[in-house]
Protein backbone atom coordinates (compact mmCIF):
# COMPACT_ATOMS: atom_id res chain seq x y z
CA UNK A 1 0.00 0.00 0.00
CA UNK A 2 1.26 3.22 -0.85
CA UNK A 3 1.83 6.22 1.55
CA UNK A 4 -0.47 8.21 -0.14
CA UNK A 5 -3.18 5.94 0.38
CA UNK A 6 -2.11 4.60 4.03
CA UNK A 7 -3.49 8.44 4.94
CA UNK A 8 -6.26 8.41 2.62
CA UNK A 9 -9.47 8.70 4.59
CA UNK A 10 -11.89 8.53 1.30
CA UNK A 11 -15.21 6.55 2.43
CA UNK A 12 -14.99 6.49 5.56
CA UNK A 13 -17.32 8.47 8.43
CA UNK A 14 -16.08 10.11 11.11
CA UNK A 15 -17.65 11.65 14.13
CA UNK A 16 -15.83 14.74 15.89
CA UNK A 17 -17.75 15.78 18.87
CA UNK A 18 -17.14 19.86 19.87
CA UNK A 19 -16.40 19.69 16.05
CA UNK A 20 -18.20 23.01 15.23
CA UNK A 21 -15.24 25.43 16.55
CA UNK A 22 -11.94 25.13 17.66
CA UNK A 23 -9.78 22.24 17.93
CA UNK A 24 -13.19 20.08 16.87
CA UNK A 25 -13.46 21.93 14.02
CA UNK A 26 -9.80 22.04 12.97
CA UNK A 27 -9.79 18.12 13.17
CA UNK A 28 -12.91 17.90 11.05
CA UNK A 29 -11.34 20.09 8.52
CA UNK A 30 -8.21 17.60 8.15
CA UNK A 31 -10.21 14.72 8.02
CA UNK A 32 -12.85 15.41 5.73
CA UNK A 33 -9.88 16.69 3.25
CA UNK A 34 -8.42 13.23 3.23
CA UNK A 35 -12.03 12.16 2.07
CA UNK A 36 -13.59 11.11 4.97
CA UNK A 37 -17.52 11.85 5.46
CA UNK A 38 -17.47 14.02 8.77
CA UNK A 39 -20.69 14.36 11.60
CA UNK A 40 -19.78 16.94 14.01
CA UNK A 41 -21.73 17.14 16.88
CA UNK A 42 -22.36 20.03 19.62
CA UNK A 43 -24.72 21.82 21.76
CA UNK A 44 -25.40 25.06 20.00
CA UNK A 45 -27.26 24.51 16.75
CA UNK A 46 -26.03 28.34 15.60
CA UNK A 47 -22.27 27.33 15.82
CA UNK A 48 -23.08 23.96 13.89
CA UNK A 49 -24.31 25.48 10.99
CA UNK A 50 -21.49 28.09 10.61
CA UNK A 51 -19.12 25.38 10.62
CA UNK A 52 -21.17 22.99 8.33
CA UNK A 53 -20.81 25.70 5.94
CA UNK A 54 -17.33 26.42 6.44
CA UNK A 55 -16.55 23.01 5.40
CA UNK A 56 -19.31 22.67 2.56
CA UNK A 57 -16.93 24.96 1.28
CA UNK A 58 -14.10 23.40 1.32
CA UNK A 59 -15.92 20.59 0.05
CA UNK A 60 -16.47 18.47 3.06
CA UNK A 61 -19.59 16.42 2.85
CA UNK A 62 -20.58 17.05 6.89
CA UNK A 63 -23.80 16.10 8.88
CA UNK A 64 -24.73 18.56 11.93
CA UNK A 65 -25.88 16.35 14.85
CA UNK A 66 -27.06 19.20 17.73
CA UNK A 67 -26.92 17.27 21.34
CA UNK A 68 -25.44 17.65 24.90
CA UNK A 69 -23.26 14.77 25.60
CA UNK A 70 -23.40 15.64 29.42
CA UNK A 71 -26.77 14.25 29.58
CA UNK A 72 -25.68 11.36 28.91
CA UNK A 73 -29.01 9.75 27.90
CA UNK A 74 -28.84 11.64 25.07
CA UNK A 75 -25.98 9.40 23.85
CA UNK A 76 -27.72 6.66 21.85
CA UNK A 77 -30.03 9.62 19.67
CA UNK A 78 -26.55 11.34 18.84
CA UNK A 79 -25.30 7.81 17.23
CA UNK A 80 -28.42 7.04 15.85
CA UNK A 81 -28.57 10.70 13.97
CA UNK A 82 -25.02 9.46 12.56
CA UNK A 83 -25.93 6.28 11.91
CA UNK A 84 -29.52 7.42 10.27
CA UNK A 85 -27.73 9.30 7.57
CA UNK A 86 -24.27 7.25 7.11
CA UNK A 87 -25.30 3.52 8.08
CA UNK A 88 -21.52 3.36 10.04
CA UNK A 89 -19.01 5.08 11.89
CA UNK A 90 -15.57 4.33 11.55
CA UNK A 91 -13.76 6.99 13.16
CA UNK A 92 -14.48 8.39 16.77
CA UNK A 93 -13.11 11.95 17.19
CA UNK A 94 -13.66 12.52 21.36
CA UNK A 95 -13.12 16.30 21.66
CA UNK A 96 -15.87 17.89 23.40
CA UNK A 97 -14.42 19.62 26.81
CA UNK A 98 -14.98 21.91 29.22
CA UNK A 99 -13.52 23.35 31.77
CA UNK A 100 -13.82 25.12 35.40
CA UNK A 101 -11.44 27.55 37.26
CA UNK A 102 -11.11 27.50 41.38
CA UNK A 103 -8.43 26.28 43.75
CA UNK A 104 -8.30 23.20 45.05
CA UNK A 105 -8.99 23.85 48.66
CA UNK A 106 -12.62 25.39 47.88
CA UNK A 107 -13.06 23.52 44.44
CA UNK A 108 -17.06 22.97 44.23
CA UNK A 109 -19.24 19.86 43.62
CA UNK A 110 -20.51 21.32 40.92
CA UNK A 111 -17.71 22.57 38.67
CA UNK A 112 -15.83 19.00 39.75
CA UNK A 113 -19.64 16.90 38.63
CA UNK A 114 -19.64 19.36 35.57
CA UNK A 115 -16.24 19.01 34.38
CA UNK A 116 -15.93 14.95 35.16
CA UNK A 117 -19.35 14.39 33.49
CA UNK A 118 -18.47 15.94 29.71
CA UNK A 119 -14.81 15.52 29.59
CA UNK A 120 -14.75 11.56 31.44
CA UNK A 121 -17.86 10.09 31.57
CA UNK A 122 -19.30 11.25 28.14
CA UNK A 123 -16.24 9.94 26.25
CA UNK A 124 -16.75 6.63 28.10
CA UNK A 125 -19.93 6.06 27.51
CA UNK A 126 -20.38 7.72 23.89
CA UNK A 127 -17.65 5.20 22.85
CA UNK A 128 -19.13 2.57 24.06
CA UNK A 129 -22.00 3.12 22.37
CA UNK A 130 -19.95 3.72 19.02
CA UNK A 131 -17.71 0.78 19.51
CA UNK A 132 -20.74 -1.80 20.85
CA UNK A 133 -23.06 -0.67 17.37
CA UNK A 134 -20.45 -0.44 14.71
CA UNK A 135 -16.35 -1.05 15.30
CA UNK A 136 -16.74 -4.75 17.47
CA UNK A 137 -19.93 -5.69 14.56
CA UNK A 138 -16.90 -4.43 11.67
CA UNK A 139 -14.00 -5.44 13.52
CA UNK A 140 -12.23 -2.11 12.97
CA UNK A 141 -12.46 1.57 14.19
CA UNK A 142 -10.40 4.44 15.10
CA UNK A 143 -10.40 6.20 18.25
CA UNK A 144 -9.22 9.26 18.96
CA UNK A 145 -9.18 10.53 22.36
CA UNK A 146 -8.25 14.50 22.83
CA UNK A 147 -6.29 14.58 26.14
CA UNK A 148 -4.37 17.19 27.03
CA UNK A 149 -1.07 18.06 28.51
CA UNK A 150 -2.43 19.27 31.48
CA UNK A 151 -3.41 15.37 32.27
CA UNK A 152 1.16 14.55 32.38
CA UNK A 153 1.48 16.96 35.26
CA UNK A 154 0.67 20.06 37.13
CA UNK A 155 -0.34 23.13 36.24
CA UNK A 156 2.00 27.00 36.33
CA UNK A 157 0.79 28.92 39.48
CA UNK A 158 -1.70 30.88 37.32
CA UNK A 159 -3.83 28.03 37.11
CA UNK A 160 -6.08 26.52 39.44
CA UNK A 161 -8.15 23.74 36.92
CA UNK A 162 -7.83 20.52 39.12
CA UNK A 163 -10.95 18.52 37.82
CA UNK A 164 -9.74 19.27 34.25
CA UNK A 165 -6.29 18.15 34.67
CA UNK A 166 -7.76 15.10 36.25
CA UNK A 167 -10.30 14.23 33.85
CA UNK A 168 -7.76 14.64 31.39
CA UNK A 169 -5.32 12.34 32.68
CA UNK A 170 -8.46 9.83 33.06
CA UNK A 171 -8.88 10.03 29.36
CA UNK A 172 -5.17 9.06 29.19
CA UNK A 173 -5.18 5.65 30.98
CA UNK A 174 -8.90 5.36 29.57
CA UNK A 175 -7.41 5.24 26.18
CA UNK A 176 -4.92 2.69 27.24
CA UNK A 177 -7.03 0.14 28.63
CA UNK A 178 -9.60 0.50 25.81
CA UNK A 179 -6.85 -0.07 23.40
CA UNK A 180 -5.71 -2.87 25.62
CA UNK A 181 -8.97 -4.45 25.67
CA UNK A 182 -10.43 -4.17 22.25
CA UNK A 183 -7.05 -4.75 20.41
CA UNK A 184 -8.40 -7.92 19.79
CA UNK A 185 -11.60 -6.63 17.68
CA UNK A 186 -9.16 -4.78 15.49
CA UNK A 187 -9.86 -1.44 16.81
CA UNK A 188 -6.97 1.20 17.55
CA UNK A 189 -7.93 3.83 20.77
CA UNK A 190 -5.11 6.57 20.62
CA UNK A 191 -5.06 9.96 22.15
CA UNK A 192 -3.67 13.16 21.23
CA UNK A 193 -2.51 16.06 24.60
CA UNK A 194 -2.66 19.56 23.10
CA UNK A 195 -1.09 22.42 24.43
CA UNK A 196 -1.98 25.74 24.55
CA UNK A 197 -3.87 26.32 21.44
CA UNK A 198 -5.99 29.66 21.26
CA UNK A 199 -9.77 28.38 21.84
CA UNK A 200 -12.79 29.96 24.17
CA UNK A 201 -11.59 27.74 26.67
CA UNK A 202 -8.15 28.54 26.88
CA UNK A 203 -8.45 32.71 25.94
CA UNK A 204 -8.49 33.91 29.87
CA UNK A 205 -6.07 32.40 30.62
CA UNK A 206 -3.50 32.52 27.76
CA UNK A 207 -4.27 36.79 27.81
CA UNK A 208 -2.55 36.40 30.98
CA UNK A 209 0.55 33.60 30.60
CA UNK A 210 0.85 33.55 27.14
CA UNK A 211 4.16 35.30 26.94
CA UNK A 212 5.75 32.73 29.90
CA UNK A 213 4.20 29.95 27.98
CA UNK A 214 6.39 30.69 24.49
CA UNK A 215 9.61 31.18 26.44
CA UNK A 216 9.40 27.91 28.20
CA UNK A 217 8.53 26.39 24.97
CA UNK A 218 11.24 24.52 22.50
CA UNK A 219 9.45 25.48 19.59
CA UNK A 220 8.98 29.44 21.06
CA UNK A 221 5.28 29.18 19.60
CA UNK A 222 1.96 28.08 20.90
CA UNK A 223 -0.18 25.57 18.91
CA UNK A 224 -1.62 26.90 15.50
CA UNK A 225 -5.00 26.59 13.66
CA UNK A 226 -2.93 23.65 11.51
CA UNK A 227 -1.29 22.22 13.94
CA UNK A 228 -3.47 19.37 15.04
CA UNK A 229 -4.45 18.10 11.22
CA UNK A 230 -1.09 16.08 11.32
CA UNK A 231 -1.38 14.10 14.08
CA UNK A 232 -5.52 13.78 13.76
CA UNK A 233 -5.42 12.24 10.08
CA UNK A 234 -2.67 10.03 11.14
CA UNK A 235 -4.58 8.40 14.16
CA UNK A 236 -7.66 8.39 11.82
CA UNK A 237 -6.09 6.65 9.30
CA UNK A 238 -4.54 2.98 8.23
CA UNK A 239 -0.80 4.76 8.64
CA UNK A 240 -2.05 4.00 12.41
CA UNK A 241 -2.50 0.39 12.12
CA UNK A 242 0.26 -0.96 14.17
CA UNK A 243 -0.40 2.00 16.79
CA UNK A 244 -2.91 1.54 19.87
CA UNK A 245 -3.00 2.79 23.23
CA UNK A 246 -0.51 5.30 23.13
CA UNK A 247 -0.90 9.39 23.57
CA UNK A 248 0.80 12.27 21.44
CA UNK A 249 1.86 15.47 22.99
CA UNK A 250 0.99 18.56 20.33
CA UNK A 251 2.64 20.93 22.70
CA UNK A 252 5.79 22.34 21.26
CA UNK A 253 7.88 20.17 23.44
CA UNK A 254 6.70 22.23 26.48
CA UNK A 255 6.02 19.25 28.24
CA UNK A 256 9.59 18.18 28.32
CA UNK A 257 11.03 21.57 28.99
């Protein structure tokens, strides 16, 4: 098989969940360029559209499924929407995140249930769903997991996000033991840590640390709106094959500065 065509994506569906701005959308972009057919899901049917025809243009064939994956009964609707349209999913984009600001010592129930609930339990129990209905049936699928970083260590003084850097670190050894367990149904579960990318999530705190962040950084540079296509289409595609349960820092190198 040739390179070219170890990265070709043509055929194939892919869901990216958060997929209508951001990091979502940036991963939707790559993949529907290598061919795949791309569903993004998200909460605000508004946002959806404006990035269902951003990639129309760019000659993505997309699907808009609107849902909130922290009600997590809503979970078996979301695949069916996909499923409805596409009749398969072969790659599993988990993106959707949030996140929730307060030190540790006063941390609330809520932001910790919040934050735990859409950036853990969701991804658990959407790819379940996804892996029981079509990649065990196929006996192939491609997950990818977006981790972060923040889930290999602590966090600079400036930031006090303990449930996210925990729930992110669960998605970590999540992805492992998936990939350990379902090897055997031929599916690949692989996860990819940003950095600091620019994003809604990220802006309040980057206005403040950007600057610290680039000089402690190899590269000198914070993540870009290209940055994460690389590493997305490989995971998503065959040039993946003999790669499971591992997890990809997109950082710069800041994590081993």
């Amino acid at each position: 098989m040739s390179v070219k065509k170890l990265f070709d994506l043509s055929g194939k569906v892919a869901l990216v969940t958060g997929g209508s701005r951001g990091l979502g959308l940036q991963i939707a972009e790559a993949l529907g360029e290598m061919g795949a057919k791309v569903a993004i899901a998200a909460r605000k049917p508004q946002e959806l559209e404006e990035a269902s025809a951003h990639l129309r243009k760019q000659g993505v064939e997309v699907l808009t499924v609107t849902g909130d994956l922290s009600k997590l009964d809503g979970i078996p609707g979301m695949v069916d929407a996909v499923l409805s349209r596409y009749g398969t999913i072969d790659i599993l984009v988990n993106n959707a995140g949030t996140t929730w600001g307060a030190p540790a010592e006063s941390y609330p129930a809520e932001g910790w249930n919040k934050v735990m609930n859409l950036n853990l339990n969701a991804v658990f129990f959407l790819t379940q769903e996804v892996a029981r209905r079509c990649f065990i049936p196929n006996r192939a699928g491609k997950i990818v997991n977006i981790a972060s970083v923040a889930g290999l260590g602590g966090n600079p003084p400036e930031m006090t996000t303990v449930a996210y850097n925990t729930s992110k670190a669960a998605v970590i050894n999540l992805t492992r033991t998936l990939a350990a367990e379902w090897g055997k149904h031929g599916i690949n579960v692989n996860a990819i840590c940003p950095g600091f990318f620019p994003s809604r999530m990220s802006k309040g705190i980057l206005d403040k640390i950007e600057k610290a962040v680039i000089a402690k950084t190899p590269l000198q540079r914070i993540g870009g709106d290209q940055d994460l296509k690389g590493a997305a289409v490989f995971l998503a595609s065959e040039a993946s094959r003999h790669v499971t349960g591992q997890y990809l820092a997109v950082d710069g190198g800041a994590c081993i500065a």
